[in-house]
PDB file of N, CA and C in Angstrom:
ATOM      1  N   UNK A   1      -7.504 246.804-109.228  1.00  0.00           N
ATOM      2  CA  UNK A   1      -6.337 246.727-108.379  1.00  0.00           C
ATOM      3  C   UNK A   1      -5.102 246.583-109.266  1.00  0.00           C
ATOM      4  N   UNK A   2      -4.005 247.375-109.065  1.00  0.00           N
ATOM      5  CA  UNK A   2      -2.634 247.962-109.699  1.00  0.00           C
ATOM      6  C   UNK A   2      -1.868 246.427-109.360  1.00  0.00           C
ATOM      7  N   UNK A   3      -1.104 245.226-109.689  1.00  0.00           N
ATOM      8  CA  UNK A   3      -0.464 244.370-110.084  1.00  0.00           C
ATOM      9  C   UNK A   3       1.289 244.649-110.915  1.00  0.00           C
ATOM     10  N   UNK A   4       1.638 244.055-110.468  1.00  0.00           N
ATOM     11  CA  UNK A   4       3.030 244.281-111.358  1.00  0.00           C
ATOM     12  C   UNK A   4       4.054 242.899-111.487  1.00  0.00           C
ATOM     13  N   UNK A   5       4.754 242.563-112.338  1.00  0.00           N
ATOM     14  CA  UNK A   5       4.972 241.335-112.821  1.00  0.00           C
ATOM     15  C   UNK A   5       6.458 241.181-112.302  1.00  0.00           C
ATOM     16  N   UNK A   6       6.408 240.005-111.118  1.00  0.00           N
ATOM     17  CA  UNK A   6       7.696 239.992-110.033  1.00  0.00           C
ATOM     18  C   UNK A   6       8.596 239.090-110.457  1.00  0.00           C
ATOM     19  N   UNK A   7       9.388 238.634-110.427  1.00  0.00           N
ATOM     20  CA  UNK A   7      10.423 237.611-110.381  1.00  0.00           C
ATOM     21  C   UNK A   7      10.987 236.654-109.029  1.00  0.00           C
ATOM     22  N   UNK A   8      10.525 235.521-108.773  1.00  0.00           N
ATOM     23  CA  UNK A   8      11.296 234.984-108.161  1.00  0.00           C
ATOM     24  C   UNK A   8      12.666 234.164-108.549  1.00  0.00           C
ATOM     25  N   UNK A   9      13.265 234.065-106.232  1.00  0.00           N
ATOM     26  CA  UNK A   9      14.471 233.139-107.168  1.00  0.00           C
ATOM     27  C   UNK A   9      14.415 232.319-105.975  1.00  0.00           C
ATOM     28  N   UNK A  10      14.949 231.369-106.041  1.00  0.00           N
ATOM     29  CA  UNK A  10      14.936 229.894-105.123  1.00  0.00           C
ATOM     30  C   UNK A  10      13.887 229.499-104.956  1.00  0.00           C
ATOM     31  N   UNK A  11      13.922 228.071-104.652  1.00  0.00           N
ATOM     32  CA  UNK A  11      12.416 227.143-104.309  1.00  0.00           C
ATOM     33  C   UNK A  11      12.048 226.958-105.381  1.00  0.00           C
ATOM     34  N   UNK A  12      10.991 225.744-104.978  1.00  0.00           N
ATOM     35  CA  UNK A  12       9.948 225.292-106.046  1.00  0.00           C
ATOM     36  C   UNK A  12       9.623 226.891-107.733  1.00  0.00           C
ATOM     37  N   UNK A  13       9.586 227.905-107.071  1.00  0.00           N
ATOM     38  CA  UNK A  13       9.145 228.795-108.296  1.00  0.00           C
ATOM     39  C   UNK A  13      10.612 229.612-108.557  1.00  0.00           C
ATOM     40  N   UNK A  14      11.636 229.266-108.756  1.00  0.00           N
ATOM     41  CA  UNK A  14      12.608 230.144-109.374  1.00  0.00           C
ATOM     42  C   UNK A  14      12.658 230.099-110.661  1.00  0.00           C
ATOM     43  N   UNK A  15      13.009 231.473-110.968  1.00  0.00           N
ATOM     44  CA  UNK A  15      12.599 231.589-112.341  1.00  0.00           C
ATOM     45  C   UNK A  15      11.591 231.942-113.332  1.00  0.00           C
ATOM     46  N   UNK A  16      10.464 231.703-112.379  1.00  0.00           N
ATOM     47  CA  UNK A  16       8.830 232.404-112.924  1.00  0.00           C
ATOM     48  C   UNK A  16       9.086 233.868-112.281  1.00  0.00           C
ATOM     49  N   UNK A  17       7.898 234.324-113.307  1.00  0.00           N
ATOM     50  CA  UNK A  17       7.737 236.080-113.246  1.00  0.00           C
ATOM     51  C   UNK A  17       5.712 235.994-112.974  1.00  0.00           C
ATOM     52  N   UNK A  18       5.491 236.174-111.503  1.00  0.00           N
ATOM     53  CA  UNK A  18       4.046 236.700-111.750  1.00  0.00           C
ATOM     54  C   UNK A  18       3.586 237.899-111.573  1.00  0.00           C
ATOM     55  N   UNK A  19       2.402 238.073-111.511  1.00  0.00           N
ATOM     56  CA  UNK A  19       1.893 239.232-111.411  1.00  0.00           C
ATOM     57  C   UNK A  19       1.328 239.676-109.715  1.00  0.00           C
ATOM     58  N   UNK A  20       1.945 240.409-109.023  1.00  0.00           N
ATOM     59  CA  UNK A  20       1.559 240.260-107.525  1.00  0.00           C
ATOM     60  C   UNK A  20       0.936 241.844-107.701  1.00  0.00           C
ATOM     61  N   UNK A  21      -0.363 241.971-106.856  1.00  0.00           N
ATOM     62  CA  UNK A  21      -1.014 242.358-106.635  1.00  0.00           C
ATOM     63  C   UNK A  21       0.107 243.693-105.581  1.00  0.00           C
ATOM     64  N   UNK A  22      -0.161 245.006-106.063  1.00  0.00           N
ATOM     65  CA  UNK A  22       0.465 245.987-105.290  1.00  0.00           C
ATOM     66  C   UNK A  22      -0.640 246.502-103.770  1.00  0.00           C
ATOM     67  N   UNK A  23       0.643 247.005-102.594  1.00  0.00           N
ATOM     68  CA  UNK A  23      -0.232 247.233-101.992  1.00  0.00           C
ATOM     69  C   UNK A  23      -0.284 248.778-101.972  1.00  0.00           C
ATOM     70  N   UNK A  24      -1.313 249.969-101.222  1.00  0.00           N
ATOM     71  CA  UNK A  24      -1.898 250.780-101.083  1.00  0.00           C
ATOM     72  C   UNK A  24      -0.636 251.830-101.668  1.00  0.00           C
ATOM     73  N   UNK A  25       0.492 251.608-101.337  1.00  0.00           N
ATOM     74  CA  UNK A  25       1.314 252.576-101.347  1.00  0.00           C
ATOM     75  C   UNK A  25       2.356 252.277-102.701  1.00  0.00           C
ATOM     76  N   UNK A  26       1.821 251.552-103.511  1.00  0.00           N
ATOM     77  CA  UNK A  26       2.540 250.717-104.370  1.00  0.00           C
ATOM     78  C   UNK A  26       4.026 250.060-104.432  1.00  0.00           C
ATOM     79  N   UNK A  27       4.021 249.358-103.377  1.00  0.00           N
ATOM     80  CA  UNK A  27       5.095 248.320-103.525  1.00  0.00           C
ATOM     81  C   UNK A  27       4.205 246.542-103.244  1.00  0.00           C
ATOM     82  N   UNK A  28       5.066 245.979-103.566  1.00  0.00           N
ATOM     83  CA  UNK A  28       4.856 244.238-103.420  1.00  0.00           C
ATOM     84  C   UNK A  28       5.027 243.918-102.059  1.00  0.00           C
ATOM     85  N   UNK A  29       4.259 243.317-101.376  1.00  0.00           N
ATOM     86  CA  UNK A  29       4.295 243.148 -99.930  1.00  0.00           C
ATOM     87  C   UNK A  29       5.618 242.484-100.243  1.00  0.00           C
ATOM     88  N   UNK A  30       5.858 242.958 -98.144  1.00  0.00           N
ATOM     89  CA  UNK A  30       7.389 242.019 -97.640  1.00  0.00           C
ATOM     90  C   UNK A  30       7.195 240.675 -97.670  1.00  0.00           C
ATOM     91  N   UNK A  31       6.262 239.731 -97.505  1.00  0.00           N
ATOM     92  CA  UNK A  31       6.300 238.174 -97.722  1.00  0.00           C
ATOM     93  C   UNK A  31       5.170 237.959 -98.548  1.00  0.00           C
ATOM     94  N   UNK A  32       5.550 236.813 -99.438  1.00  0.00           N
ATOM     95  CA  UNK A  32       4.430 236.764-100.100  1.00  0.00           C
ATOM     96  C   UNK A  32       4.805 234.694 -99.626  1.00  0.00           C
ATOM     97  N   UNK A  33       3.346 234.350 -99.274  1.00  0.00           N
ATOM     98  CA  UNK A  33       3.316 233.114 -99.108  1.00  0.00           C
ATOM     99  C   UNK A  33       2.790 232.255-100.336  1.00  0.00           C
ATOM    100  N   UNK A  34       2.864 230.697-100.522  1.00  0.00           N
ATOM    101  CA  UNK A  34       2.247 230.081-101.191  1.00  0.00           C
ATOM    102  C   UNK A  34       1.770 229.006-100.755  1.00  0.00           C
ATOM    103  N   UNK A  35       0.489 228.555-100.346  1.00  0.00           N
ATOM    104  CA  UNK A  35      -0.099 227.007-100.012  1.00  0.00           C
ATOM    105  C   UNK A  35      -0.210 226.428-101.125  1.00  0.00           C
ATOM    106  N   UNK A  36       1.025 225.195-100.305  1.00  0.00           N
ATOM    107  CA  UNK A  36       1.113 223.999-101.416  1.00  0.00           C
ATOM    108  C   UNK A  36       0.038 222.605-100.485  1.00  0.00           C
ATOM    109  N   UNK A  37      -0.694 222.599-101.403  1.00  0.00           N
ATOM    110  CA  UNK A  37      -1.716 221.498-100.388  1.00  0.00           C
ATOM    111  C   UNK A  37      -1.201 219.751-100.591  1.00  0.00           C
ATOM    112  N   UNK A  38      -1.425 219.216 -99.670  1.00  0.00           N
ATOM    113  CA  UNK A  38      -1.415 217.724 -99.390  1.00  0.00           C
ATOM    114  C   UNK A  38      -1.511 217.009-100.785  1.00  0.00           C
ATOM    115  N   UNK A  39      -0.296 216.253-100.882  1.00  0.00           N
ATOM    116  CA  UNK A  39      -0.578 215.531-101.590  1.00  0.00           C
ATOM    117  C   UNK A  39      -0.321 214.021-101.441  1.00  0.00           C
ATOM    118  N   UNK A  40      -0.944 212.963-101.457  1.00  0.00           N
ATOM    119  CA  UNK A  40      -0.323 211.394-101.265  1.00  0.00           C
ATOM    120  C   UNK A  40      -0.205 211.796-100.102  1.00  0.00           C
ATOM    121  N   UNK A  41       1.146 210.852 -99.289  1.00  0.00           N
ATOM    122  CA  UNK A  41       1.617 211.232 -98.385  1.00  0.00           C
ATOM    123  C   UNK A  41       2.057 212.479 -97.675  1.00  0.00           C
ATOM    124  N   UNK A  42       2.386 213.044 -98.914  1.00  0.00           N
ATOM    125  CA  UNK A  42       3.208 214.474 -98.464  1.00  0.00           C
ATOM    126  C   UNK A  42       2.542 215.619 -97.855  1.00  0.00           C
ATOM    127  N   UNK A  43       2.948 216.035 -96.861  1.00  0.00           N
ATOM    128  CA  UNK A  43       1.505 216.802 -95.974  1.00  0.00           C
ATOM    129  C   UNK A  43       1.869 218.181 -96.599  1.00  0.00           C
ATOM    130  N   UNK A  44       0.756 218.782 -96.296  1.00  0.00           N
ATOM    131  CA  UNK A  44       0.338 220.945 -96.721  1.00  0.00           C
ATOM    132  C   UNK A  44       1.809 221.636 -96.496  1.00  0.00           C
ATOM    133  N   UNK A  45       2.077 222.428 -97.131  1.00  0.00           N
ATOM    134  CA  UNK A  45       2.931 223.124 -96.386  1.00  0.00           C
ATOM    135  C   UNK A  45       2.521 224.471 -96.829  1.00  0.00           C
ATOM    136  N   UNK A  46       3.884 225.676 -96.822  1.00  0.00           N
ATOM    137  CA  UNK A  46       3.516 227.049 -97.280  1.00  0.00           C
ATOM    138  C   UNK A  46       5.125 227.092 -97.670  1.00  0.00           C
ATOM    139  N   UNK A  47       5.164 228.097 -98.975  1.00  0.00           N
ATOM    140  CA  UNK A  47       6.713 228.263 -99.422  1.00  0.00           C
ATOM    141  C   UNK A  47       6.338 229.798 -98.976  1.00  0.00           C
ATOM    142  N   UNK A  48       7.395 230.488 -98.129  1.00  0.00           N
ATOM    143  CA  UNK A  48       7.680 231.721 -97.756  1.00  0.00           C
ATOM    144  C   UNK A  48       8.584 232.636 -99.097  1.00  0.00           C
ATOM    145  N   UNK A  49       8.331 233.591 -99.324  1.00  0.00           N
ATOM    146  CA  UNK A  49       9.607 234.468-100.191  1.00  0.00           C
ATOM    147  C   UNK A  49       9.557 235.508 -99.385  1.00  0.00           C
ATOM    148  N   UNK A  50      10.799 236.441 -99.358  1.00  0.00           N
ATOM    149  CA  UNK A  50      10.946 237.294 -98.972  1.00  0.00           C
ATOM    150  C   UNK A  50      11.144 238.068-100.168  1.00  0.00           C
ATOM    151  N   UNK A  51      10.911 240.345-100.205  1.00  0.00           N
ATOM    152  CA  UNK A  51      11.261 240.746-101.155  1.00  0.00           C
ATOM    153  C   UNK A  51      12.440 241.432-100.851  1.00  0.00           C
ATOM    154  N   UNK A  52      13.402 241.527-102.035  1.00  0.00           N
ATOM    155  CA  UNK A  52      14.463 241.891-101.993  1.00  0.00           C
ATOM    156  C   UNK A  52      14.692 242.878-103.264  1.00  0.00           C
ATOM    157  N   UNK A  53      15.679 243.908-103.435  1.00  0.00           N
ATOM    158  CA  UNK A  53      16.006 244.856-104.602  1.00  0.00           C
ATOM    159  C   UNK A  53      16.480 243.577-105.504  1.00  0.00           C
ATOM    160  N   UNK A  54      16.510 244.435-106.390  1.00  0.00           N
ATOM    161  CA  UNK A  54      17.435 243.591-107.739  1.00  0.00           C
ATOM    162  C   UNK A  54      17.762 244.724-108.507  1.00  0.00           C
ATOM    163  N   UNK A  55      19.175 244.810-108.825  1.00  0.00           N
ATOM    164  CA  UNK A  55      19.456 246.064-109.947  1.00  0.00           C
ATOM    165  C   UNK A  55      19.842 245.698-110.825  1.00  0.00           C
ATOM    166  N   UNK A  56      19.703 246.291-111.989  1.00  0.00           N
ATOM    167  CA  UNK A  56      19.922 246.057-113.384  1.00  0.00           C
ATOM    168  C   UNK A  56      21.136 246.702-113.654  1.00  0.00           C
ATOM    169  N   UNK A  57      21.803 246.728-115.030  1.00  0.00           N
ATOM    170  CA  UNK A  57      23.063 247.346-115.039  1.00  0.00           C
ATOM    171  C   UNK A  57      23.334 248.816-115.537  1.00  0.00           C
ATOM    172  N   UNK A  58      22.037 249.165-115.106  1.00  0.00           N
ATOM    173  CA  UNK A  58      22.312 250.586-115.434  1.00  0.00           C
ATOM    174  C   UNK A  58      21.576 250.991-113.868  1.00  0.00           C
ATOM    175  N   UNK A  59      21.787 250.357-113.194  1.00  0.00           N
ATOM    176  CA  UNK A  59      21.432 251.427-111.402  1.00  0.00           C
ATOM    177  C   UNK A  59      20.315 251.411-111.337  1.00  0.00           C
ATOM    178  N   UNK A  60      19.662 251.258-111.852  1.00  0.00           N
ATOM    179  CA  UNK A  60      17.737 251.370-111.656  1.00  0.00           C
ATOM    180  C   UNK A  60      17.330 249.686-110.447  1.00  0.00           C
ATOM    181  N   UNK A  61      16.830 249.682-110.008  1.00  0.00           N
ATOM    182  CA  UNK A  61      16.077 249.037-109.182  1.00  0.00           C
ATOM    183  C   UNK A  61      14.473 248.196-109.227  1.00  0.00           C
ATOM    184  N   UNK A  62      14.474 247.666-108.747  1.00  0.00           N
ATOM    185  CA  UNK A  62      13.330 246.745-109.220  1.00  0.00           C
ATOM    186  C   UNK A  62      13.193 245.335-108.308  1.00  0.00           C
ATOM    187  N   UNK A  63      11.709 245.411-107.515  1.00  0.00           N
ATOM    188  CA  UNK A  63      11.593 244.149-106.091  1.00  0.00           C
ATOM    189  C   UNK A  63      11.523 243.157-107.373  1.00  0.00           C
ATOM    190  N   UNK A  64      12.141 241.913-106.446  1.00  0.00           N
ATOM    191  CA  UNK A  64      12.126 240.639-106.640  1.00  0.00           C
ATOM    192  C   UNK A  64      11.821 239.878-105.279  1.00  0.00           C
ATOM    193  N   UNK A  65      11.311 238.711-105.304  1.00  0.00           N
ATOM    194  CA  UNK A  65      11.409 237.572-103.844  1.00  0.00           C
ATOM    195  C   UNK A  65      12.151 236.504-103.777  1.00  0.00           C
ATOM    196  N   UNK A  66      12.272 236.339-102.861  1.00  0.00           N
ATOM    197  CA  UNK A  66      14.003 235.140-102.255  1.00  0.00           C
ATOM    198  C   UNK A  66      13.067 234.016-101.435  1.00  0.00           C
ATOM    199  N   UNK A  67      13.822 233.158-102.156  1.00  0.00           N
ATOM    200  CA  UNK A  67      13.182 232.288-101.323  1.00  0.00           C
ATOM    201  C   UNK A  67      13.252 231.708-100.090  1.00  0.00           C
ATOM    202  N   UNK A  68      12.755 231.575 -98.655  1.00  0.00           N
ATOM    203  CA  UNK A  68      13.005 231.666 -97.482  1.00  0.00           C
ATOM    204  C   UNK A  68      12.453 229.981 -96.825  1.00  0.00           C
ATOM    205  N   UNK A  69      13.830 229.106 -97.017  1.00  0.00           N
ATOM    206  CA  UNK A  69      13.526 227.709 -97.278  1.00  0.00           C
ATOM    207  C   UNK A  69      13.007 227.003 -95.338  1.00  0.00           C
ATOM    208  N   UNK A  70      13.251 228.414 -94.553  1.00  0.00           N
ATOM    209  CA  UNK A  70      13.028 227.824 -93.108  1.00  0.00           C
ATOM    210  C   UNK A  70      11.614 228.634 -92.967  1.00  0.00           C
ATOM    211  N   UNK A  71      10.947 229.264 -93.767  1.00  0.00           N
ATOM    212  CA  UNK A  71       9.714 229.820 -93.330  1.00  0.00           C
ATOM    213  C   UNK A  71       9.623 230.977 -92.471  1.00  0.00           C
TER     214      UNK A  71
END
């Protein structure tokens, strides 16, 4: 399976670059979720991203995910 190395920005992961798994038609799905599990007190949740363009300075294009702090 084809992977390609994304960039997020906001939330807990801004700033990391992983590797998300492409889908059939090769792009990065529209949401990519993350389960953050229970910890202590603090109950499960899920961090939402959304994907968005990002252009570089020469016009070329390239997905990144946003972080979507209401889910």
């Amino acid at each position: 399976m084809r992977s390609t190395d994304t960039e997020f920005h906001g939330g807990p992961l801004d700033g990391r670059v992983l590797p998300i798994a492409l889908t059939p038609f090769n792009n990065v799905p529209k949401t990519y979720r993350v389960p953050v599990p229970a910890h202590g007190e603090t109950p499960a949740t899920t961090l939402v991203y959304h994907r968005a363009k990002e252009h570089d300075p020469k016009g070329r294009w390239r997905w990144r995910y946003e972080y979507d702090p209401e889910g």
